[in-house]
N, C-alpha and C. Protein backbone atom coordinates (compact mmCIF):
# COMPACT_ATOMS: atom_id res chain seq x y z
N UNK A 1 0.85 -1.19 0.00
CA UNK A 1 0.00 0.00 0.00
C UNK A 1 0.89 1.24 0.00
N UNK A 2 0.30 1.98 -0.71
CA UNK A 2 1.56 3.56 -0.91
C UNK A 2 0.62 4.83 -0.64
N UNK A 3 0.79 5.53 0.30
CA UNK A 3 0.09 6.84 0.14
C UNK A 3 0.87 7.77 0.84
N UNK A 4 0.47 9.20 0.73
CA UNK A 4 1.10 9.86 1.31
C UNK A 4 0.90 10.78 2.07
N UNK A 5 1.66 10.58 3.95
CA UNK A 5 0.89 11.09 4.69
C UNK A 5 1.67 11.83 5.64
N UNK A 6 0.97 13.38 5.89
CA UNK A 6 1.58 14.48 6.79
C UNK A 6 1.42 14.12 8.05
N UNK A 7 2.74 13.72 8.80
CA UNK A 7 2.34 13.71 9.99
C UNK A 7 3.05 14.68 10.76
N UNK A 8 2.80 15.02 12.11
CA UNK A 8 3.15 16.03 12.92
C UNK A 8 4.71 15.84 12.48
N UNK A 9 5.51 17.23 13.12
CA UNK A 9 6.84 17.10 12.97
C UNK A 9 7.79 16.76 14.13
N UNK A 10 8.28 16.28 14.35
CA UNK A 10 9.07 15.41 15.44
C UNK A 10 9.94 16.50 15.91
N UNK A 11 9.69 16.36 17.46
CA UNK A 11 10.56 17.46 18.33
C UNK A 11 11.88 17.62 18.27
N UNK A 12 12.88 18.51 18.46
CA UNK A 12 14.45 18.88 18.22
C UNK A 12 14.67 18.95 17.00
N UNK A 13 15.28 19.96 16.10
CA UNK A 13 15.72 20.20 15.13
C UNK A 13 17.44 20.16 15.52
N UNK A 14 17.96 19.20 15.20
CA UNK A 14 19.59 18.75 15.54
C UNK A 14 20.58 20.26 14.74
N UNK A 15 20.53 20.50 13.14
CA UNK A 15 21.02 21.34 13.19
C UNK A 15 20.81 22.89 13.01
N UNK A 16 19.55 23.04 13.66
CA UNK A 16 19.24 24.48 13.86
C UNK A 16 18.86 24.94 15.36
N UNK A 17 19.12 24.32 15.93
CA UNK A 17 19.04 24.39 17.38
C UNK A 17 17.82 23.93 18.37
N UNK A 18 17.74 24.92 19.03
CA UNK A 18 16.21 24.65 19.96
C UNK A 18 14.93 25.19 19.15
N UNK A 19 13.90 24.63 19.37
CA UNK A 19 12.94 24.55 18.57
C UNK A 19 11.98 25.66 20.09
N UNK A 20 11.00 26.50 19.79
CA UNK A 20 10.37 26.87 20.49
C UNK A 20 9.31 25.98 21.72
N UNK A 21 9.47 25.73 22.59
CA UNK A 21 8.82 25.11 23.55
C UNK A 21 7.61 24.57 23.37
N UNK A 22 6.35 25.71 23.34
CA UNK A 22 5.46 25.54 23.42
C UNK A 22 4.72 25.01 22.30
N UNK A 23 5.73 25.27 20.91
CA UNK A 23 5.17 24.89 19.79
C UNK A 23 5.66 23.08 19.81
N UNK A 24 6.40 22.85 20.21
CA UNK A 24 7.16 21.66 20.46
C UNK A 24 5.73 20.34 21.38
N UNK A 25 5.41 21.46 22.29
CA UNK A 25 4.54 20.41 23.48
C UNK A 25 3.16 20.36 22.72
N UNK A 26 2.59 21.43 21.84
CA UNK A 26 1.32 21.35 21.22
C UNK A 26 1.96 19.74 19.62
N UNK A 27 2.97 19.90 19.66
CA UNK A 27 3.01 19.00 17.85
C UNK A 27 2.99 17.95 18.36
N UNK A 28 3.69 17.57 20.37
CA UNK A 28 3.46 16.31 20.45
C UNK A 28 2.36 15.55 21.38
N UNK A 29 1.23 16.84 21.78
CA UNK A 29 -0.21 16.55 21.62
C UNK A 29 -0.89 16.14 20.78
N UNK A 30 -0.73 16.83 19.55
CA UNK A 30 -1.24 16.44 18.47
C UNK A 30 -1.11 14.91 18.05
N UNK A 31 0.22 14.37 18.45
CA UNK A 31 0.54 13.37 17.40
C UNK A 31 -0.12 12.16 18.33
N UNK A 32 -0.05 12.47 19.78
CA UNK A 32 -0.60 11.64 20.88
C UNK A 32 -2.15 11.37 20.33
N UNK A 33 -2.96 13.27 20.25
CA UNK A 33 -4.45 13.11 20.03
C UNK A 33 -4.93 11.53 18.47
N UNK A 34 -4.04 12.52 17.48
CA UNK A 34 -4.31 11.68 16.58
C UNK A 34 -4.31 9.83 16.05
N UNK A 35 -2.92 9.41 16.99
CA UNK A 35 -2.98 8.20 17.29
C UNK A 35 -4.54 7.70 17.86
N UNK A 36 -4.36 8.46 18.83
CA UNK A 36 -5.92 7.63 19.69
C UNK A 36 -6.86 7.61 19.07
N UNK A 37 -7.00 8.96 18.50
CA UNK A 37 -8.16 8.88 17.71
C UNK A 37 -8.33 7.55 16.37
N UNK A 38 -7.18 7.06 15.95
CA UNK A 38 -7.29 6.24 15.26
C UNK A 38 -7.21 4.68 15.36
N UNK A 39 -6.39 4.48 16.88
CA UNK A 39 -7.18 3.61 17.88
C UNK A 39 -8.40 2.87 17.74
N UNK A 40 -9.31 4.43 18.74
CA UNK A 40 -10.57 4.10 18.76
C UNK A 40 -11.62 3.52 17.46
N UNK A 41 -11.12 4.42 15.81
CA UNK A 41 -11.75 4.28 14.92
C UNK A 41 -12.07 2.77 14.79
N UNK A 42 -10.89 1.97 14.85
CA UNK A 42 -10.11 0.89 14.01
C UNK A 42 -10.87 -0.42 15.20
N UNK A 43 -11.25 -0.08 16.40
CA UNK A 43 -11.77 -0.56 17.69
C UNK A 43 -12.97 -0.51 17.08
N UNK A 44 -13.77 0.39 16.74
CA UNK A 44 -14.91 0.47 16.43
C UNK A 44 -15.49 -0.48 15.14
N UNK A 45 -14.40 -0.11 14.15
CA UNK A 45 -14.87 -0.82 12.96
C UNK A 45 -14.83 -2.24 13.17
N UNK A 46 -14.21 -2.83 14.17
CA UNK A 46 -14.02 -4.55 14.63
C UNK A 46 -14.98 -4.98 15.63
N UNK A 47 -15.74 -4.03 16.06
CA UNK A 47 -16.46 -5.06 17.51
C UNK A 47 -17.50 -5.42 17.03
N UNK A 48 -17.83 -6.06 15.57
CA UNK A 48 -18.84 -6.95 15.73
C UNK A 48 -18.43 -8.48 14.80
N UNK A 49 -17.25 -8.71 15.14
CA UNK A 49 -16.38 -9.92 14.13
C UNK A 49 -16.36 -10.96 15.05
N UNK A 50 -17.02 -12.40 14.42
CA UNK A 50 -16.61 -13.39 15.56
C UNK A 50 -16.74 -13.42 16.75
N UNK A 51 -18.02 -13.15 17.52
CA UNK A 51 -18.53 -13.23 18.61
C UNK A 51 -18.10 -14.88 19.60
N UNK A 52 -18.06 -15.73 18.16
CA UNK A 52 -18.01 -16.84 19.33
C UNK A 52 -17.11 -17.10 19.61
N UNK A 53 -15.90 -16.43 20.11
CA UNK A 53 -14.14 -16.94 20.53
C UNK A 53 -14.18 -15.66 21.44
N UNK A 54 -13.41 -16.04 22.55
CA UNK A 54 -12.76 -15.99 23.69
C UNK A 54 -11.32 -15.38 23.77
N UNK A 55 -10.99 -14.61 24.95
CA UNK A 55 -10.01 -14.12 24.59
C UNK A 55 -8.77 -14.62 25.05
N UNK A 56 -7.54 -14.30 24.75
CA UNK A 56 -6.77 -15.32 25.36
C UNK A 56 -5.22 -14.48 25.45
N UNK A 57 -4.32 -14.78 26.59
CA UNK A 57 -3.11 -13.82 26.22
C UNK A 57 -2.29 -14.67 25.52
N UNK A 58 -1.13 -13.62 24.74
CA UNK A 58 -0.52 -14.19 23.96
C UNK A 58 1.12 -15.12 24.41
N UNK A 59 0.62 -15.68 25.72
CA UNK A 59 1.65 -16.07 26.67
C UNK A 59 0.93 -18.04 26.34
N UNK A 60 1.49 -18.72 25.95
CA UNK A 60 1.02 -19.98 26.33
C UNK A 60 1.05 -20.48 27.76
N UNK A 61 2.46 -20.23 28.76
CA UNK A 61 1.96 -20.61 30.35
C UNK A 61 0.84 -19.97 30.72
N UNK A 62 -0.23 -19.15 30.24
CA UNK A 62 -1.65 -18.32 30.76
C UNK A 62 -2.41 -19.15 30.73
N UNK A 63 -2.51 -20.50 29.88
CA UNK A 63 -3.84 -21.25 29.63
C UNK A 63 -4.58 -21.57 30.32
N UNK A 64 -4.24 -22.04 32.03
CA UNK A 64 -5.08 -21.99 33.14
C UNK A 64 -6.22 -20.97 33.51
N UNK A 65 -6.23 -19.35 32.80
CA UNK A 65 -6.65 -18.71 33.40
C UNK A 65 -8.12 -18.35 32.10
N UNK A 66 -7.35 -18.61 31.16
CA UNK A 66 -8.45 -18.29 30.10
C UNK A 66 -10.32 -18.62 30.12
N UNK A 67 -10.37 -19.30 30.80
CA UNK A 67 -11.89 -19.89 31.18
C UNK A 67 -12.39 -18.60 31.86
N UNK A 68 -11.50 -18.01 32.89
CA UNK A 68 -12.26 -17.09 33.83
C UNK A 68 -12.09 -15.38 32.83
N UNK A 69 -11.63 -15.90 31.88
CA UNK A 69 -11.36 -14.70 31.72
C UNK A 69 -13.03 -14.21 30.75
N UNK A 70 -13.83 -15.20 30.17
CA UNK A 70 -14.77 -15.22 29.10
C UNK A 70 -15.52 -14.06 29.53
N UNK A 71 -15.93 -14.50 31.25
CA UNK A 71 -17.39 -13.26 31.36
C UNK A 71 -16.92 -11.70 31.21
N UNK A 72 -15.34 -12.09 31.25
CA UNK A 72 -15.00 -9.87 31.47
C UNK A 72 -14.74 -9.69 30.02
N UNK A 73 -14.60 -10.78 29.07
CA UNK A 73 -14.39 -10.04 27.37
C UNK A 73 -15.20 -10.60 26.60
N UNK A 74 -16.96 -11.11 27.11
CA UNK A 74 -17.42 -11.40 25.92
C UNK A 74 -17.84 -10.48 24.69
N UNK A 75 -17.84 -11.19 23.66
CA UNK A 75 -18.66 -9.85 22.40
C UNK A 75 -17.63 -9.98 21.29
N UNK A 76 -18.03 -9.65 20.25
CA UNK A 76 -17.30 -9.78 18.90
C UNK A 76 -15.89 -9.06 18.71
N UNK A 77 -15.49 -8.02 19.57
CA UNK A 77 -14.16 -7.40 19.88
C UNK A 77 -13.26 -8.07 20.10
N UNK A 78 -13.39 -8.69 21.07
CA UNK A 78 -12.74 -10.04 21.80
C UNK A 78 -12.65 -11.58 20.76
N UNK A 79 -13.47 -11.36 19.85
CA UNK A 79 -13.73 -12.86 19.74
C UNK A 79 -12.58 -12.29 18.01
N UNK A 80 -12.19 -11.14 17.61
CA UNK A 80 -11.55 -11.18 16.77
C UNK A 80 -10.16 -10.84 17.32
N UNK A 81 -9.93 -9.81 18.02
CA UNK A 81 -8.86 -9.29 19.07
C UNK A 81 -8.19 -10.47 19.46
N UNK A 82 -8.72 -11.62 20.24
CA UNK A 82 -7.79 -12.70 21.21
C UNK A 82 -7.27 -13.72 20.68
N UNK A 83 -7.12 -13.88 18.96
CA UNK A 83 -6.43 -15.01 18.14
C UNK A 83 -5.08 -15.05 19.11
N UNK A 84 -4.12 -14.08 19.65
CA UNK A 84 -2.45 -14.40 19.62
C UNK A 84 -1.97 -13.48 18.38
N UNK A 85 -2.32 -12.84 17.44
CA UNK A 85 -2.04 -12.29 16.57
C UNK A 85 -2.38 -11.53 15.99
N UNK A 86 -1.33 -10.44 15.66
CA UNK A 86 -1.35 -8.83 15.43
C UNK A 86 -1.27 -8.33 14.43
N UNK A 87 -2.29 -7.49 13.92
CA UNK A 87 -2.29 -6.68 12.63
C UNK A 87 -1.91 -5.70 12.83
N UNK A 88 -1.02 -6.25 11.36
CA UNK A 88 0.33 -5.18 11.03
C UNK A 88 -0.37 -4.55 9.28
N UNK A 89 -0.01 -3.16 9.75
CA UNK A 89 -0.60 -2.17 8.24
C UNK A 89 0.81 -1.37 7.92
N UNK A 90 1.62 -1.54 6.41
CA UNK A 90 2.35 -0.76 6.21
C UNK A 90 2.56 0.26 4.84
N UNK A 91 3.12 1.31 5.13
CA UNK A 91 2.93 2.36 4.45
C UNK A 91 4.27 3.14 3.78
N UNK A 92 4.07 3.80 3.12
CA UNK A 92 5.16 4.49 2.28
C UNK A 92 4.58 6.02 2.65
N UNK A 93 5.66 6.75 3.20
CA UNK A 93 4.95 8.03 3.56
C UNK A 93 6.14 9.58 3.04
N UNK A 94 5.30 10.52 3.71
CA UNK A 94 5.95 11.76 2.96
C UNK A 94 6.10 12.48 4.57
N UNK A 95 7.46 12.37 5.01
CA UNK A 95 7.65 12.94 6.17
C UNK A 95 8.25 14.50 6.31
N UNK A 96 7.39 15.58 6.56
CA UNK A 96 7.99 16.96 6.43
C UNK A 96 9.19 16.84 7.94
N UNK A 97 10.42 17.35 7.19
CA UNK A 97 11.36 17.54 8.11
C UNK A 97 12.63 18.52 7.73
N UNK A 98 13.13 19.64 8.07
CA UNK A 98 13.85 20.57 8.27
C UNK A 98 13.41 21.29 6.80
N UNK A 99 12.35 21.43 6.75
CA UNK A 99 11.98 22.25 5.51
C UNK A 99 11.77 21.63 3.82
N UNK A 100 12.04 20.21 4.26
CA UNK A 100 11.77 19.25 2.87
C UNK A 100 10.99 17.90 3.62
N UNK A 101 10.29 17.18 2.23
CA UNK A 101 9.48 16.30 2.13
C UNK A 101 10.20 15.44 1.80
N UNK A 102 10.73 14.18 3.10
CA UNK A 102 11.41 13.16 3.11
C UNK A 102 10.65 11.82 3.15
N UNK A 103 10.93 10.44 2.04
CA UNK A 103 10.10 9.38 2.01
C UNK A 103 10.77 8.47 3.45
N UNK A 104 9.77 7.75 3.43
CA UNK A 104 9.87 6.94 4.63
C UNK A 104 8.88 5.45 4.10
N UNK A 105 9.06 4.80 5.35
CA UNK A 105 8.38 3.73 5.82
C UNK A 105 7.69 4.15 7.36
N UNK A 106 6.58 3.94 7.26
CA UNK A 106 5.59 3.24 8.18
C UNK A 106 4.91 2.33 8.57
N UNK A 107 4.85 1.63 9.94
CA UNK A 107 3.95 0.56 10.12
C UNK A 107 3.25 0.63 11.53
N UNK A 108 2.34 -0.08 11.68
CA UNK A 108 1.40 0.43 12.66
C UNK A 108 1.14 -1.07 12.89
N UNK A 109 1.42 -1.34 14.44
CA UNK A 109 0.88 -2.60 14.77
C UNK A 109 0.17 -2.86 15.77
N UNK A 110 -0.84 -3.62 15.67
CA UNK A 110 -2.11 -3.61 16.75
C UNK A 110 -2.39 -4.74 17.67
N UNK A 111 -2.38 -5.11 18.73
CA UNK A 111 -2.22 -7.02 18.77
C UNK A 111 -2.73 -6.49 20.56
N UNK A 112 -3.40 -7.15 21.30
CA UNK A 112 -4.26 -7.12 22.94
C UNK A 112 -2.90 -7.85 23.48
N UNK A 113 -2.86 -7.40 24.70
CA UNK A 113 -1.55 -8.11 25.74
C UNK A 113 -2.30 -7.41 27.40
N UNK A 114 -1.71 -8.65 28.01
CA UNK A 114 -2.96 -8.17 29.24
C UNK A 114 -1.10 -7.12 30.34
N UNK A 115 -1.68 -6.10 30.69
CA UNK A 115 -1.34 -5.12 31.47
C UNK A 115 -1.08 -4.65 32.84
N UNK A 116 -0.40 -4.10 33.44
CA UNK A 116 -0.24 -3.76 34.62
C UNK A 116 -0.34 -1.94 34.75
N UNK A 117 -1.79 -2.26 35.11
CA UNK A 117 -1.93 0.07 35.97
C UNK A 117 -0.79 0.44 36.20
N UNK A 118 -0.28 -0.31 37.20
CA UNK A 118 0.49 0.13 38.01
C UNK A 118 1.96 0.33 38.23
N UNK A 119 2.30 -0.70 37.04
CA UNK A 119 3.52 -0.67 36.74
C UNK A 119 4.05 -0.31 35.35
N UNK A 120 2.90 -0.16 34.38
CA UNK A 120 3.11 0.31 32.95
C UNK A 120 3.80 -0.82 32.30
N UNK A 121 3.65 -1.84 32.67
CA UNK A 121 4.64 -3.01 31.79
C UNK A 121 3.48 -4.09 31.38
N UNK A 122 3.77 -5.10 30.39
CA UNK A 122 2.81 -6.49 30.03
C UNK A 122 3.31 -7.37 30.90
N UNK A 123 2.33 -8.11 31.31
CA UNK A 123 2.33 -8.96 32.68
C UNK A 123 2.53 -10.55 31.95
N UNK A 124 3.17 -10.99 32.76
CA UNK A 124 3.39 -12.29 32.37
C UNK A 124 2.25 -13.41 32.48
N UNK A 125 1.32 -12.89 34.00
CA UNK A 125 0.29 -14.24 33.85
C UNK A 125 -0.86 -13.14 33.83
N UNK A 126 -1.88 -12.85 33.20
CA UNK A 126 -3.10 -12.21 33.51
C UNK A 126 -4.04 -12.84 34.56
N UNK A 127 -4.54 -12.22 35.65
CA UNK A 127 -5.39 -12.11 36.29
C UNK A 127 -6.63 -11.39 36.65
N UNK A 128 -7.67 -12.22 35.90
CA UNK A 128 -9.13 -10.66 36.24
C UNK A 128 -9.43 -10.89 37.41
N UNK A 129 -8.66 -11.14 38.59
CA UNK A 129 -9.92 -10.87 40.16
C UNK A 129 -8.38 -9.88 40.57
N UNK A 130 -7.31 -9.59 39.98
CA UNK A 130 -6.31 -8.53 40.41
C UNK A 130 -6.66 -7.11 39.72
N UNK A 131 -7.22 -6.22 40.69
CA UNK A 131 -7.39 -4.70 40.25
C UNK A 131 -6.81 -4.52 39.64
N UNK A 132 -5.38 -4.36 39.05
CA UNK A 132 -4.13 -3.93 38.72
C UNK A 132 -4.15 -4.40 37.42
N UNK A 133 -4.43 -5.63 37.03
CA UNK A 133 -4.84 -6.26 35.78
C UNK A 133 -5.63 -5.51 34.69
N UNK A 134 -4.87 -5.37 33.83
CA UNK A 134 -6.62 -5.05 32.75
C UNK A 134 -5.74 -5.84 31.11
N UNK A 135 -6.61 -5.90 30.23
CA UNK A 135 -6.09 -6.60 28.99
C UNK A 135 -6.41 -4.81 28.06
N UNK A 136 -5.08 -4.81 27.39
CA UNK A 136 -5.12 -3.39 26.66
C UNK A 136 -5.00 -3.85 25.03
N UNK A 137 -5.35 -2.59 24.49
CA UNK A 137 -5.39 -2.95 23.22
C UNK A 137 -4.05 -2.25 22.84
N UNK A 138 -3.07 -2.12 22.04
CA UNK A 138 -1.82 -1.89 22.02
C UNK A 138 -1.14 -1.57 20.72
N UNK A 139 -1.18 -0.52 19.93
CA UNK A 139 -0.72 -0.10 18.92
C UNK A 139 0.92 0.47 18.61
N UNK A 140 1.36 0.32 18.43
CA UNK A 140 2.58 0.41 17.98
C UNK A 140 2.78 1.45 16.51
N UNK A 141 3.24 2.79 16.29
CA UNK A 141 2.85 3.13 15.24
C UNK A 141 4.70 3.22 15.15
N UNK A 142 5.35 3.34 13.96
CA UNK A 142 6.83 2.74 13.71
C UNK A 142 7.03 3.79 12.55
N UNK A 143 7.80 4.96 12.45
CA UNK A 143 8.15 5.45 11.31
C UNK A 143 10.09 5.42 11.30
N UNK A 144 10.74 5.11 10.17
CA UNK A 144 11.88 5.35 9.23
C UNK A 144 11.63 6.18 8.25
N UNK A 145 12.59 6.94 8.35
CA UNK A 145 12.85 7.53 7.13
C UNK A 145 14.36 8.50 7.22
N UNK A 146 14.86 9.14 6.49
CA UNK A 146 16.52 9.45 6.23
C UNK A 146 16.50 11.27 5.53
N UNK A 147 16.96 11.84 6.15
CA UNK A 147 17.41 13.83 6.23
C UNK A 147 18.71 13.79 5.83
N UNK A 148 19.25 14.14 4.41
CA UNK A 148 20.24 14.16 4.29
C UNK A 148 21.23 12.99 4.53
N UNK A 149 22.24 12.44 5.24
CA UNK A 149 22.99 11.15 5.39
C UNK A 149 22.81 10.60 6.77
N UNK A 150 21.88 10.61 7.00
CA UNK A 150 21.85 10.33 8.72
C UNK A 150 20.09 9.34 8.82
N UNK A 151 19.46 8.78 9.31
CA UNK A 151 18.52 8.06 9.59
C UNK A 151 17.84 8.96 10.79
N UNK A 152 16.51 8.84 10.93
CA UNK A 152 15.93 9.14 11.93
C UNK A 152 14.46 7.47 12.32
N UNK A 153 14.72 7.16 13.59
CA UNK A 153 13.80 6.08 13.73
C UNK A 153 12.67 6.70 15.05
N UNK A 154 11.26 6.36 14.34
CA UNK A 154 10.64 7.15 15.56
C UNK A 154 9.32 6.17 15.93
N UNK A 155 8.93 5.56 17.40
CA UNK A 155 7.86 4.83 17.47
C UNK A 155 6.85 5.71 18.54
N UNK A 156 5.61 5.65 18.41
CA UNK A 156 5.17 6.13 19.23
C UNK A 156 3.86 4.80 19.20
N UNK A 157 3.98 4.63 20.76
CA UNK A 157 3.22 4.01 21.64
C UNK A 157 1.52 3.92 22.36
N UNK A 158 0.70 3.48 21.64
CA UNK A 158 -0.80 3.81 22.47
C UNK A 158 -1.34 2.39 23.10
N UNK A 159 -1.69 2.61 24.99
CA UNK A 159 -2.35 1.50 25.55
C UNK A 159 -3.59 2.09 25.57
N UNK A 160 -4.45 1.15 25.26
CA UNK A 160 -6.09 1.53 25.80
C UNK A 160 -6.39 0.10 26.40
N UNK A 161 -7.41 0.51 27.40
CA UNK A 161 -8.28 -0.67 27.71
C UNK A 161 -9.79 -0.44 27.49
N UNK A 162 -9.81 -1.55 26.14
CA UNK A 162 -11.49 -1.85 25.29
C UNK A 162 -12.75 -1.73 26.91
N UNK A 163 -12.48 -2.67 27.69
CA UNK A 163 -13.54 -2.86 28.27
C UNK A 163 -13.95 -1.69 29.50
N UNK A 164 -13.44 -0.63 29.24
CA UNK A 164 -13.42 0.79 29.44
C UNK A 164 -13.71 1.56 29.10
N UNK A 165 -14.22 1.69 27.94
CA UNK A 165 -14.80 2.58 26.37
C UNK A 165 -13.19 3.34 26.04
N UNK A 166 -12.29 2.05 25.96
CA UNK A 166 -11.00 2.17 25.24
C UNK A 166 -10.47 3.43 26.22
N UNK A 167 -10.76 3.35 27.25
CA UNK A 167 -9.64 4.65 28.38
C UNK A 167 -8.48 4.84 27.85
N UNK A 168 -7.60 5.41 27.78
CA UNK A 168 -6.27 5.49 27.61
C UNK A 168 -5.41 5.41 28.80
N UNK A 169 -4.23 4.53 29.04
CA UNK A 169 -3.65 3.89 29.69
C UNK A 169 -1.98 4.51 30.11
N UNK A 170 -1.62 4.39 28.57
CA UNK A 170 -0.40 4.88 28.58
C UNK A 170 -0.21 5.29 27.33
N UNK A 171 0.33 6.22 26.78
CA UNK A 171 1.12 6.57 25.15
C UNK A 171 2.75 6.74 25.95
N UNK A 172 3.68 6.13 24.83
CA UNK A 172 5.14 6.64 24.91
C UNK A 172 5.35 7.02 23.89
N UNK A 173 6.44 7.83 23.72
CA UNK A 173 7.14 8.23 22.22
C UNK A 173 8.54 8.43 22.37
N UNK A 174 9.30 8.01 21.35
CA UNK A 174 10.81 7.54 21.37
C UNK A 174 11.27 7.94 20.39
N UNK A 175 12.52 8.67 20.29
CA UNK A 175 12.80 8.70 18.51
C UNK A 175 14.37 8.87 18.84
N UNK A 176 15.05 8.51 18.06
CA UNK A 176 16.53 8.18 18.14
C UNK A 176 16.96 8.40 16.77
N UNK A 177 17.90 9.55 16.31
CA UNK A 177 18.85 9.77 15.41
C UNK A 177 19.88 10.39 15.78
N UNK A 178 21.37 11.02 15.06
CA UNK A 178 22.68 10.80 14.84
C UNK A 178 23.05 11.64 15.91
N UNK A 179 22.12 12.60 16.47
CA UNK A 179 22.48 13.78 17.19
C UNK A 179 22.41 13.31 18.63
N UNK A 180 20.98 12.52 19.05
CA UNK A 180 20.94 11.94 20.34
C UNK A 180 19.43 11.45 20.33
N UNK A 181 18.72 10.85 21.64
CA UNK A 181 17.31 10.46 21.49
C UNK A 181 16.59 11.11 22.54
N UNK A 182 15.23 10.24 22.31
CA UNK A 182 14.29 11.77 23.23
C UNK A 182 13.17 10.04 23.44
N UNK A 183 12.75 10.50 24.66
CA UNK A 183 11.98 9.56 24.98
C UNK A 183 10.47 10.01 26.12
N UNK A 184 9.51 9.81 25.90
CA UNK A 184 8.52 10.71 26.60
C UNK A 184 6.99 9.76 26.62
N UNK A 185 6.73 9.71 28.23
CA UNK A 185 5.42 9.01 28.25
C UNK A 185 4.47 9.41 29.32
N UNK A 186 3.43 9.19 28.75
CA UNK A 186 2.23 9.63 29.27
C UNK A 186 1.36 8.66 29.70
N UNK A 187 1.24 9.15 31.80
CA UNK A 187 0.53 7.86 32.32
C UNK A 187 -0.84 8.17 32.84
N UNK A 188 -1.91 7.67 32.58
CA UNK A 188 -3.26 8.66 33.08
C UNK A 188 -3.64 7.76 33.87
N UNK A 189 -3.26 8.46 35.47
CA UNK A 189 -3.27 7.49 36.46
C UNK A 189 -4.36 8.15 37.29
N UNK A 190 -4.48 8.50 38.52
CA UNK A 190 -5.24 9.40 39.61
C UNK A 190 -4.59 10.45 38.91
N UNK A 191 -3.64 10.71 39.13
CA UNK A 191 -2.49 11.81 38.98
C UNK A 191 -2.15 11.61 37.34
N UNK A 192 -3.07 12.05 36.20
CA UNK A 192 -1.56 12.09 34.63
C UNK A 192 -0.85 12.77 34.46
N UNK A 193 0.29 12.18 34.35
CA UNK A 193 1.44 13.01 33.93
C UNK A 193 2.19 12.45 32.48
N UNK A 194 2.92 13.76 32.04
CA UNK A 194 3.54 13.62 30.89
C UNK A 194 4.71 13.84 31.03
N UNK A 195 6.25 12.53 30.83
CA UNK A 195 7.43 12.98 31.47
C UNK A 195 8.21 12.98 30.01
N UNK A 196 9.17 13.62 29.99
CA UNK A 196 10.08 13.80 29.07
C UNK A 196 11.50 13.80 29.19
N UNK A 197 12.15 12.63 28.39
CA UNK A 197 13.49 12.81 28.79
C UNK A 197 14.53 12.89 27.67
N UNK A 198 15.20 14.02 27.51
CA UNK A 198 16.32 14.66 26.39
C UNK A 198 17.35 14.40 26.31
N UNK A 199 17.76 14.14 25.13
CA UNK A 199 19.56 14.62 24.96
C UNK A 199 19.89 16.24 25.04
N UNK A 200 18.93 16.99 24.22
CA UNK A 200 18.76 18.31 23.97
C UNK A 200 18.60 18.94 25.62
N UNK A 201 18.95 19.93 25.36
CA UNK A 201 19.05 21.06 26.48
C UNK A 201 18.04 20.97 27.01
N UNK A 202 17.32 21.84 27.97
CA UNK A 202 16.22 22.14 28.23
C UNK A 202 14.99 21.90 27.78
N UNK A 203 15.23 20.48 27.35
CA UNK A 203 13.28 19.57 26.78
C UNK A 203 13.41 18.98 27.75
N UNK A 204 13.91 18.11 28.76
CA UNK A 204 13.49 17.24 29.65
C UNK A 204 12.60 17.82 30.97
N UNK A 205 11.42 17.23 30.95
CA UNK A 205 10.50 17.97 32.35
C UNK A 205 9.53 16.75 32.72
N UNK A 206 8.68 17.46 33.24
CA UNK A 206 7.28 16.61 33.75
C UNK A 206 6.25 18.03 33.89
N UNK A 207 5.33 16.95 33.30
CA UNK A 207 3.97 18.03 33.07
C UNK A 207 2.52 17.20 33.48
N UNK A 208 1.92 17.74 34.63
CA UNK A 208 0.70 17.28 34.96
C UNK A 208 -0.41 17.48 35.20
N UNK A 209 -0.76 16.67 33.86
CA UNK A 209 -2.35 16.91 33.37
C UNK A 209 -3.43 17.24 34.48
N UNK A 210 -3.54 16.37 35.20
CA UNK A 210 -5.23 16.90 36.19
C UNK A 210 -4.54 17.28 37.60
């Protein structure tokens, strides 16, 4: 599949210096908003596929638990969602960066893994009678592409949990090229916060949402 698509512009400009702040924290709202929003779409267009399957994590030592898990994910979401396997969509894109339109690769991958609130990591055994537990839906969006002789690799991260009306959980975003990397995630806990951590000068902070 080939099309071509504007996406926000990725924070630090390596050789023109510091990029203005505030314009910096709105491009990587944006890129957060827009993920989710396409999340949810892609959630929506699937919950009525295959009602009669069960969901299951993608751990084979879990198999003990899968029986209890039916009454918290029944419904056609689940019954296409809990194969073990993740749809992957990839793309050929047009990435604006330091004032030119650079080609790339994109891929976006989607696949349920059961979760920890509390610790922001995928859990090895799922448990639904543990609060802390929830099964998230988990997108992976993956861009490459190359500025002159140097590579830039950038993933940004969306957790939701479906049986929540798709809450949002966690987003991260990571991007690593020649100059240094930048890494930044967002946890919507009691307390959300958005932390950021730089190679660049004065981008690293914490910012909290409610």
């Amino acid at each position: 599949m080939s099309s071509d698509i504007n996406v926000p512009k990725i924070p630090s400009q390596c050789p023109s210096g510091k990029d203005n702040t505030t314009m910096k924290t709105m491009t990587r709202a944006a890129t957060f908003l827009a993920v989710c929003t396409a999340l949810l779409a892609l959630a929506s267009c699937q919950s009525e596929v295959r009602p009669e399957a069960i969901p299951t994590s993608d751990s084979p030592s879990n198999a003990s638990s899968q029986g209890a898990v039916k009454s918290d994910f029944d419904g056609g979401f689940w019954g296409y969602w809990s194969d073990g396997k993740a749809e992957l969509n990839g793309y050929d894109i047009i990435q604006p960066r330091y004032g030119q339109k650079r080609p790339g690769r994109a891929v976006l991958v989607f696949v349920t893994e059961p979760y920890s609130r509390s610790r922001h990591v995928k859990v090895d055994y799922y448990d639904r009678n543990n609060p802390d537990h929830a099964m998230a839906l988990k997108l992976n969006h993956v861009r490459k592409f190359q500025t002159g002789i140097y590579d830039y690799s950038v993933m940004t991260s969306v957790f939701a949990e479906p049986q929540r009306d798709f809450k949002p959980l966690e987003i991260t975003f990571s991007m690593q090229e020649w100059c240094g990397h930048v890494f930044e995630e967002a946890h919507f806990d009691d307390k959300s916060t958005i932390k950021l951590n730089s190679y660049f000068d004065g981008e690293s902070g914490q910012t909290d949402l409610k």
